[in-house]
N, C-alpha and C. Protein backbone atom coordinates (compact mmCIF):
# COMPACT_ATOMS: atom_id res chain seq x y z
N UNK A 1 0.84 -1.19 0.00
CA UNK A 1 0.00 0.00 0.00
C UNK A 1 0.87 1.24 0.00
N UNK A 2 0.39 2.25 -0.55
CA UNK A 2 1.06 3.52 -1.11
C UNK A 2 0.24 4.48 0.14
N UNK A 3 1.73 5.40 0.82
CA UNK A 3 0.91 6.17 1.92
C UNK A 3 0.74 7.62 0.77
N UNK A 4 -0.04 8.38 0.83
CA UNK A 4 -0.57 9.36 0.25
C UNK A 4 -0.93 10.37 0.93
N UNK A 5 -0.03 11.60 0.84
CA UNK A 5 -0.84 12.77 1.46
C UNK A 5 -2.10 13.44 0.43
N UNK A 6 -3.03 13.85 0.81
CA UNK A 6 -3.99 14.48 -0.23
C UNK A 6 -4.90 15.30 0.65
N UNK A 7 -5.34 16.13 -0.16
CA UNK A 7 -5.45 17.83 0.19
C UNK A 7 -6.75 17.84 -0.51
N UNK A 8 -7.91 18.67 0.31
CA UNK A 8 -9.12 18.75 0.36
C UNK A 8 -9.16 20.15 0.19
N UNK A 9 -9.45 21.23 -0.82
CA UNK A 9 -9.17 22.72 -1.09
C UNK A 9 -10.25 23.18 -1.24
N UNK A 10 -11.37 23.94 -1.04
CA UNK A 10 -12.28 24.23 -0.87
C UNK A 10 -12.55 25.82 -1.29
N UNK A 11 -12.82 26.41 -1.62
CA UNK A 11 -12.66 27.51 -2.43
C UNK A 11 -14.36 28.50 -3.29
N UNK A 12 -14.96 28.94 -2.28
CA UNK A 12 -16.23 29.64 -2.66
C UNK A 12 -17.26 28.88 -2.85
N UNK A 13 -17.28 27.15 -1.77
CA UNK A 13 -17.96 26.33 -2.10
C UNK A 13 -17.86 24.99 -3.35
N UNK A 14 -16.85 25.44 -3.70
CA UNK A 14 -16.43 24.24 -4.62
C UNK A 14 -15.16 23.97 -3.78
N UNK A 15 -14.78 22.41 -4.93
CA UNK A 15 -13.60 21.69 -4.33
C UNK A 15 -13.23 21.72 -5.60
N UNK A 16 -11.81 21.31 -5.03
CA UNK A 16 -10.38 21.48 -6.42
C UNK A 16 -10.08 19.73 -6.88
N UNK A 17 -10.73 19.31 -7.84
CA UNK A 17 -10.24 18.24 -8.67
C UNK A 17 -9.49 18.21 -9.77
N UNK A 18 -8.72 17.12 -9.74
CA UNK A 18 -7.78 16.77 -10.98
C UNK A 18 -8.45 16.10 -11.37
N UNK A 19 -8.36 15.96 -12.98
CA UNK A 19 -8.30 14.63 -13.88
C UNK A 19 -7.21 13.75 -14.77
N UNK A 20 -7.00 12.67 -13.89
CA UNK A 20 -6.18 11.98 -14.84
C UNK A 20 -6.31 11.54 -16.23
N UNK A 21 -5.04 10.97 -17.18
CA UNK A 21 -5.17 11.15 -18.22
C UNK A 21 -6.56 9.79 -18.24
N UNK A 22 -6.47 9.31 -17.84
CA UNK A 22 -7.46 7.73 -17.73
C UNK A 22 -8.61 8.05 -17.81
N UNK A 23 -9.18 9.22 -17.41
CA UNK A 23 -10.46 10.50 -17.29
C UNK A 23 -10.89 10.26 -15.97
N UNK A 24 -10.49 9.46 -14.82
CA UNK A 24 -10.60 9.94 -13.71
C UNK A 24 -10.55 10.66 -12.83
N UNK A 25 -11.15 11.41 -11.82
CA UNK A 25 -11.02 12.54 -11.26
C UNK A 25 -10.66 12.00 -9.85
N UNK A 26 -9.79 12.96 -8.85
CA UNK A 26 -9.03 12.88 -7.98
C UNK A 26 -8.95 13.86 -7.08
N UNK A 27 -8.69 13.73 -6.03
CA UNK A 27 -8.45 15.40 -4.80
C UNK A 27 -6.83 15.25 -5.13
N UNK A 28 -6.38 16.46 -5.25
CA UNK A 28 -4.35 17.06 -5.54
C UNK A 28 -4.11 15.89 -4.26
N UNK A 29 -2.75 15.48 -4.75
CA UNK A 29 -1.93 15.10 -3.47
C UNK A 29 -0.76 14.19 -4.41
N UNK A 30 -0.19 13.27 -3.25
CA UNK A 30 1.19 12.72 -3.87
C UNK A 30 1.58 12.28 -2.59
N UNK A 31 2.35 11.49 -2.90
CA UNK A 31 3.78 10.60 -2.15
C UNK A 31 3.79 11.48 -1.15
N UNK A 32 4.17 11.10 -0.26
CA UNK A 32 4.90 11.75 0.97
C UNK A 32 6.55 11.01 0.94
N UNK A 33 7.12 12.19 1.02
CA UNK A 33 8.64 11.88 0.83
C UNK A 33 9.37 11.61 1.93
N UNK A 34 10.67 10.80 1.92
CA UNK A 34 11.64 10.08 2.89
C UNK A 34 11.83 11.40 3.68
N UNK A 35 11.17 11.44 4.90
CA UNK A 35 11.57 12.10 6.39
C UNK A 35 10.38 14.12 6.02
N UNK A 36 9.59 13.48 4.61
CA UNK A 36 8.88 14.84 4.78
C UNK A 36 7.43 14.46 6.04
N UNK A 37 7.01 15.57 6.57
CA UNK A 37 5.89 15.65 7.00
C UNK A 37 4.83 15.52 6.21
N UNK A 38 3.67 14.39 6.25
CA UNK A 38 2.38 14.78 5.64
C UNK A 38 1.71 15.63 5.13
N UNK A 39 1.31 16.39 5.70
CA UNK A 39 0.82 17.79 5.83
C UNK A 39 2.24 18.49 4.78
N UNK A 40 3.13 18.93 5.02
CA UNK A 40 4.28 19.36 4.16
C UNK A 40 4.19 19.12 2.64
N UNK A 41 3.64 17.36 2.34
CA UNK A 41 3.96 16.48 1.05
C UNK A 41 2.28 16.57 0.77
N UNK A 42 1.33 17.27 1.45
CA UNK A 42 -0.20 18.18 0.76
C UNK A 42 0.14 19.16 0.00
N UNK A 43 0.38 20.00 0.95
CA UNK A 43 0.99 21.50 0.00
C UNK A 43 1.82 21.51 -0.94
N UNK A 44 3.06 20.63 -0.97
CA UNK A 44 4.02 20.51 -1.88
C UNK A 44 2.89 20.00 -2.91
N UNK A 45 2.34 19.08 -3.08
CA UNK A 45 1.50 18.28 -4.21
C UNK A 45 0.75 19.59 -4.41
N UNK A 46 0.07 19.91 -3.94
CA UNK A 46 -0.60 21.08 -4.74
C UNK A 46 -0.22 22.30 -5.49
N UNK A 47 0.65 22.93 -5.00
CA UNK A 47 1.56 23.32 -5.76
C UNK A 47 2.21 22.57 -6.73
N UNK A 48 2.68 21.71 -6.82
CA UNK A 48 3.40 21.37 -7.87
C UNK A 48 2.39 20.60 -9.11
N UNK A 49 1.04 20.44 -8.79
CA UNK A 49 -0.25 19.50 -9.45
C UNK A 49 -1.03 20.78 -9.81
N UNK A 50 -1.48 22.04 -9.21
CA UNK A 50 -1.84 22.40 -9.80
C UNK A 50 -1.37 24.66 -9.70
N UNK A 51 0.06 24.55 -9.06
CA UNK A 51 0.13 25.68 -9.14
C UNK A 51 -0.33 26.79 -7.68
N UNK A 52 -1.16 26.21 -7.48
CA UNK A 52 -1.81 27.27 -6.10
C UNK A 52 -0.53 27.00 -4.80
N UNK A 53 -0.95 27.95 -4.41
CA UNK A 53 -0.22 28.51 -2.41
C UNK A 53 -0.96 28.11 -1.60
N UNK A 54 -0.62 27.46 -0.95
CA UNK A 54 -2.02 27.12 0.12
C UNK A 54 -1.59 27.93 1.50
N UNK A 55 -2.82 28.66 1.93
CA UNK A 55 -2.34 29.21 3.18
C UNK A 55 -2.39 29.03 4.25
N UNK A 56 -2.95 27.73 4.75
CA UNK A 56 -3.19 26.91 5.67
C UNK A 56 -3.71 25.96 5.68
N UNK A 57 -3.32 24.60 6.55
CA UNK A 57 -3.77 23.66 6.40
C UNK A 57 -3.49 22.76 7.52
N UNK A 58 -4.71 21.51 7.83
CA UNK A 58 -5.28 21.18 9.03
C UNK A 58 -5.85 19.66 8.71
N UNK A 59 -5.03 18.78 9.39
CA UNK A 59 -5.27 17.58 9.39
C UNK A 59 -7.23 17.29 9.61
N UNK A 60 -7.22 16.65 8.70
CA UNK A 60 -8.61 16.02 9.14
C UNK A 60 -9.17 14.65 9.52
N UNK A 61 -8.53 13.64 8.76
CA UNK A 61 -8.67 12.52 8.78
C UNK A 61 -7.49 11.45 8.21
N UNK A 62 -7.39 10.06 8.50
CA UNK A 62 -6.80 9.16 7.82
C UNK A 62 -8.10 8.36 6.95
N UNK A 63 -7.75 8.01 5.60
CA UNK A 63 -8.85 7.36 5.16
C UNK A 63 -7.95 6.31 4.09
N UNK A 64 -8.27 4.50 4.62
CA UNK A 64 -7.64 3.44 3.68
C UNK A 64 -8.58 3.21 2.67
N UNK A 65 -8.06 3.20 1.58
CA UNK A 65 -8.56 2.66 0.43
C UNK A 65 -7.87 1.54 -0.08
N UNK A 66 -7.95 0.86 -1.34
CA UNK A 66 -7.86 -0.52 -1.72
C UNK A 66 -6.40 -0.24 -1.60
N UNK A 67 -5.71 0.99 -2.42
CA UNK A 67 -4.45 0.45 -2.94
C UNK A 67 -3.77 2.07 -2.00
N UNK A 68 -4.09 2.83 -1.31
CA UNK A 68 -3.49 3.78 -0.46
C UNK A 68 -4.20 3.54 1.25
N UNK A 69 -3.26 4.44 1.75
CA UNK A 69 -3.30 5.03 2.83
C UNK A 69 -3.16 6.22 2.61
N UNK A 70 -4.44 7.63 2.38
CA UNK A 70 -4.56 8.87 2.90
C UNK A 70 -4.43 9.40 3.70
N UNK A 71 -3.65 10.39 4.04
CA UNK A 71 -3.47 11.08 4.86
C UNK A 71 -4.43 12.28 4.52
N UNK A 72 -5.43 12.52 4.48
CA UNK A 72 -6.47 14.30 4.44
C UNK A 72 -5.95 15.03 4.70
N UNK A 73 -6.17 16.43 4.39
CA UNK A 73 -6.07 17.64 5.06
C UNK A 73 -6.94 18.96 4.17
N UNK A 74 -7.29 19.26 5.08
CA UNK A 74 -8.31 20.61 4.77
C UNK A 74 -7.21 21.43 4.29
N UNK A 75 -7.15 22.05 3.03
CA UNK A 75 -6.00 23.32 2.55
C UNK A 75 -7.10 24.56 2.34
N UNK A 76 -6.60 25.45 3.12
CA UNK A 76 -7.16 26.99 2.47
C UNK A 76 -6.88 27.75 1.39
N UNK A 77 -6.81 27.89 0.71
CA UNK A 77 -6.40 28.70 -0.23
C UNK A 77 -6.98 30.11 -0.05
N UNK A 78 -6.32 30.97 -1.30
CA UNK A 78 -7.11 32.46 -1.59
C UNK A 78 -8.31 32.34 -2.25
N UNK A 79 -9.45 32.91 -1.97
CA UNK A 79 -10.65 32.97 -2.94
C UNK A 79 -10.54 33.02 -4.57
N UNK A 80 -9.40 33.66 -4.74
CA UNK A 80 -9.05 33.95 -6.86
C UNK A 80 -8.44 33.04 -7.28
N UNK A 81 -7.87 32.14 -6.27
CA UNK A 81 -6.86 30.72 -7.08
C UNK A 81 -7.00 30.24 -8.11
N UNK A 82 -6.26 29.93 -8.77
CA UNK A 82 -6.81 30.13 -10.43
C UNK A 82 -5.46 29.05 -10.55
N UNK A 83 -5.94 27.29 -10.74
CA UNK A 83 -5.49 26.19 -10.61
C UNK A 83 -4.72 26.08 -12.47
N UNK A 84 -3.60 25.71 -12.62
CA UNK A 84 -3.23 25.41 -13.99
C UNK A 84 -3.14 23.83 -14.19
N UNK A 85 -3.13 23.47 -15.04
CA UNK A 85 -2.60 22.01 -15.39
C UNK A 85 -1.73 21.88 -15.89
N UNK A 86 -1.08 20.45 -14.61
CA UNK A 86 0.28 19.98 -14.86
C UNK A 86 0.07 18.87 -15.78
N UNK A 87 0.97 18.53 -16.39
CA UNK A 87 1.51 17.52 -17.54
C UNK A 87 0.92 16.40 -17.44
N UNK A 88 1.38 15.92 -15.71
CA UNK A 88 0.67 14.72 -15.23
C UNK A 88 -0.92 14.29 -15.42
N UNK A 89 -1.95 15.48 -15.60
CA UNK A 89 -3.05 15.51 -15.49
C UNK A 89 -3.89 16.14 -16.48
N UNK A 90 -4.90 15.49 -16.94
CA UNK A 90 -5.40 16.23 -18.30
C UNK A 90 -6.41 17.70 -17.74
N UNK A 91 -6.34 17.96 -16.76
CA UNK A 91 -7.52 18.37 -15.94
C UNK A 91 -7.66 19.23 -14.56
N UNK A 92 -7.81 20.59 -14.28
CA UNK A 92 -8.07 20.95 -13.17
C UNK A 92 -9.35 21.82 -13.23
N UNK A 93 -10.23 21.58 -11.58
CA UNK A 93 -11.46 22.08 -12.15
C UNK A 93 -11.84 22.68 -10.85
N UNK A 94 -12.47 23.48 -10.40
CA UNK A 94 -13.64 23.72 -9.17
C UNK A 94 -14.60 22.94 -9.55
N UNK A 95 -15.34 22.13 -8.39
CA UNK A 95 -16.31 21.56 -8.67
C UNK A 95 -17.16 21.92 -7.80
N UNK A 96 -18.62 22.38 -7.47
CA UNK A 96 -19.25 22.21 -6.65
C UNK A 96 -20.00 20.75 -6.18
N UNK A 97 -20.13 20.93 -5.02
CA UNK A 97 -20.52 19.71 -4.01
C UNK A 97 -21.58 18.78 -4.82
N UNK A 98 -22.43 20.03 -5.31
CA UNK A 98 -23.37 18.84 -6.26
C UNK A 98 -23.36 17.74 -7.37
N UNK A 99 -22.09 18.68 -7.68
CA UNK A 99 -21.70 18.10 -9.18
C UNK A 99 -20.90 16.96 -9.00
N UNK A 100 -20.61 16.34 -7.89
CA UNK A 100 -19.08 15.63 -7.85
C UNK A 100 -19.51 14.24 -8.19
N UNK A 101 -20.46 13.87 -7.80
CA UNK A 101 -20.90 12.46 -8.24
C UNK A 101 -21.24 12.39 -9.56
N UNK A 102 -21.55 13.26 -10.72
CA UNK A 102 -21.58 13.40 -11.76
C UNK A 102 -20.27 12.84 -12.43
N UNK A 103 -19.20 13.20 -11.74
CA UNK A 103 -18.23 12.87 -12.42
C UNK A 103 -17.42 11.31 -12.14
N UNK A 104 -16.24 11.10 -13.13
CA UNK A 104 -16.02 9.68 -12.58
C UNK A 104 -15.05 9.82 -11.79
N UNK A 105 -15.25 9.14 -10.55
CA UNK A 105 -14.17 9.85 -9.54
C UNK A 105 -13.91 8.51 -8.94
N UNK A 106 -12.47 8.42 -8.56
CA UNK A 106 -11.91 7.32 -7.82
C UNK A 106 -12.74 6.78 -6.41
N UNK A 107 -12.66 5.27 -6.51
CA UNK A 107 -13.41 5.06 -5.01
C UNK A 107 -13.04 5.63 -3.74
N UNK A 108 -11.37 5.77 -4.18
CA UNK A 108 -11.24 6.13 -2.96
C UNK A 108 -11.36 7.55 -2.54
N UNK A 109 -11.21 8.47 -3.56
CA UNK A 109 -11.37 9.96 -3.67
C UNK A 109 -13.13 9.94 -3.25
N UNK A 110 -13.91 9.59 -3.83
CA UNK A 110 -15.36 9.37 -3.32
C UNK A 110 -15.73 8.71 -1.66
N UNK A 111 -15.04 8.30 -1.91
CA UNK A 111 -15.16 7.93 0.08
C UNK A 111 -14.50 8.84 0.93
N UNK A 112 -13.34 9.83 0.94
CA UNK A 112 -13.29 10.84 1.06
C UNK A 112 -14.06 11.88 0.91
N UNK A 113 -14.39 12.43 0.09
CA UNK A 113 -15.27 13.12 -0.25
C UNK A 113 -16.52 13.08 0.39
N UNK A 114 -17.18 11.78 0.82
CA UNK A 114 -18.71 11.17 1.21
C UNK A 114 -18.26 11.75 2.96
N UNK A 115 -17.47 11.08 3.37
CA UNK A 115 -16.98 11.27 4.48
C UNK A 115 -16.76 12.66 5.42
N UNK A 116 -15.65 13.78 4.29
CA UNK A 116 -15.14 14.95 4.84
C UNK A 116 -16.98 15.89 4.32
N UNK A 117 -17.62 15.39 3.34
CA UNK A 117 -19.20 16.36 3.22
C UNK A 117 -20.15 16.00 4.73
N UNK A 118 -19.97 14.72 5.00
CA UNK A 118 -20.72 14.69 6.65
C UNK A 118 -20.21 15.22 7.40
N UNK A 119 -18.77 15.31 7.68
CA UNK A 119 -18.21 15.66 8.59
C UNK A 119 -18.15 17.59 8.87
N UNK A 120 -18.55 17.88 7.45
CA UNK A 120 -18.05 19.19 7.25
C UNK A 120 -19.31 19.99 7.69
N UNK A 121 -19.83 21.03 8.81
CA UNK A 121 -21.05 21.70 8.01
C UNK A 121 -20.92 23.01 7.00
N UNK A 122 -19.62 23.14 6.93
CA UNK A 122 -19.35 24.09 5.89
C UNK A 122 -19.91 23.88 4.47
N UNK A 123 -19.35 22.61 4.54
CA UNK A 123 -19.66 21.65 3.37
C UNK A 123 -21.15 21.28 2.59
N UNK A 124 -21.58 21.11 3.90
CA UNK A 124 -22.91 20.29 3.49
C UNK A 124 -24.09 21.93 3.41
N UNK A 125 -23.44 23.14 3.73
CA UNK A 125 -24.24 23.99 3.78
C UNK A 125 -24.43 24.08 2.24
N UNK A 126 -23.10 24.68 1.95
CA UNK A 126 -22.72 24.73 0.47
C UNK A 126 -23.83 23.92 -0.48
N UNK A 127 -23.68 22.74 -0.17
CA UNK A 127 -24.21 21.27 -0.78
C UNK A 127 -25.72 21.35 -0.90
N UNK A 128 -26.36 22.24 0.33
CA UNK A 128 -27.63 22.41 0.54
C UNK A 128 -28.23 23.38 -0.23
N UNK A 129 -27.56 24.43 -0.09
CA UNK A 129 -27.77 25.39 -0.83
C UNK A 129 -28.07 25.18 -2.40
N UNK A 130 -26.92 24.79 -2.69
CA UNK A 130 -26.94 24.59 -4.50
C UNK A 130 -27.82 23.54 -4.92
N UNK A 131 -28.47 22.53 -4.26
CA UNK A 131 -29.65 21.91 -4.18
C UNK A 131 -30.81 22.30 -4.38
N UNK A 132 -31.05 23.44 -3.64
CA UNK A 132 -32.27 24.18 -3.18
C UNK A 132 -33.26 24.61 -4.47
């Protein structure tokens, strides 16, 4: 199993997804490196996946999936973040809460996701709202 830091970015009610070239969609993250901090190897992945600064960030959860171990973390960003695409990825998007099951998204990124929207009421306000 692959340990994985990955970063939950949240941004005017949407969340920040990648798409791989495979057309799967994903929350930013990556490897955690020999003697880096978790949390450290979030931000680094996001930046380097899709360009943004993150200005804070806050453990939330561990979550196992088939073939990782996640490490979560809530990242703040600036409200104007304006995500580019890296090489690695055909794809960066805001998504709102509603839309996310629309798309094809990894099991394990979706169980995340299912998880940090209960957990969140930030989240689920958002979620409610754009429902309405």
């Amino acid at each position: 199993m692959r340990i994985r830091a990955t970063g939950l970015v949240v941004s005017k009610g949407a969340i920040l997804l990648v798409r791989e070239h495979s057309g799967m969609w994903l929350l930013p993250g990556g490897s955690i490196e020999r003697n880096e901090l978790a949390i450290v190897a979030a931000i680094r992945a996001l930046h380097e996946i899709t360009g943004i600064e993150a200005h804070a960030a806050a453990s939330l959860f561990e979550h196992v999936s088939a073939h990782h171990i996640h490490h979560v973390f809530r990242i703040a960003v600036s409200d104007n973040a304006r995500p580019r695409t890296d090489a690695r990825f055909s794809a960066v998007q805001w998504v709102a809460p509603q839309e996310l099951y629309r798309r094809q998204i990894t099991p394990g990124t979706e169980a995340i996701l299912a998880r940090a929207l209960a957990e969140s009421s930030s989240l689920r306000r958002h979620e409610v709202a754009a429902t309405v």
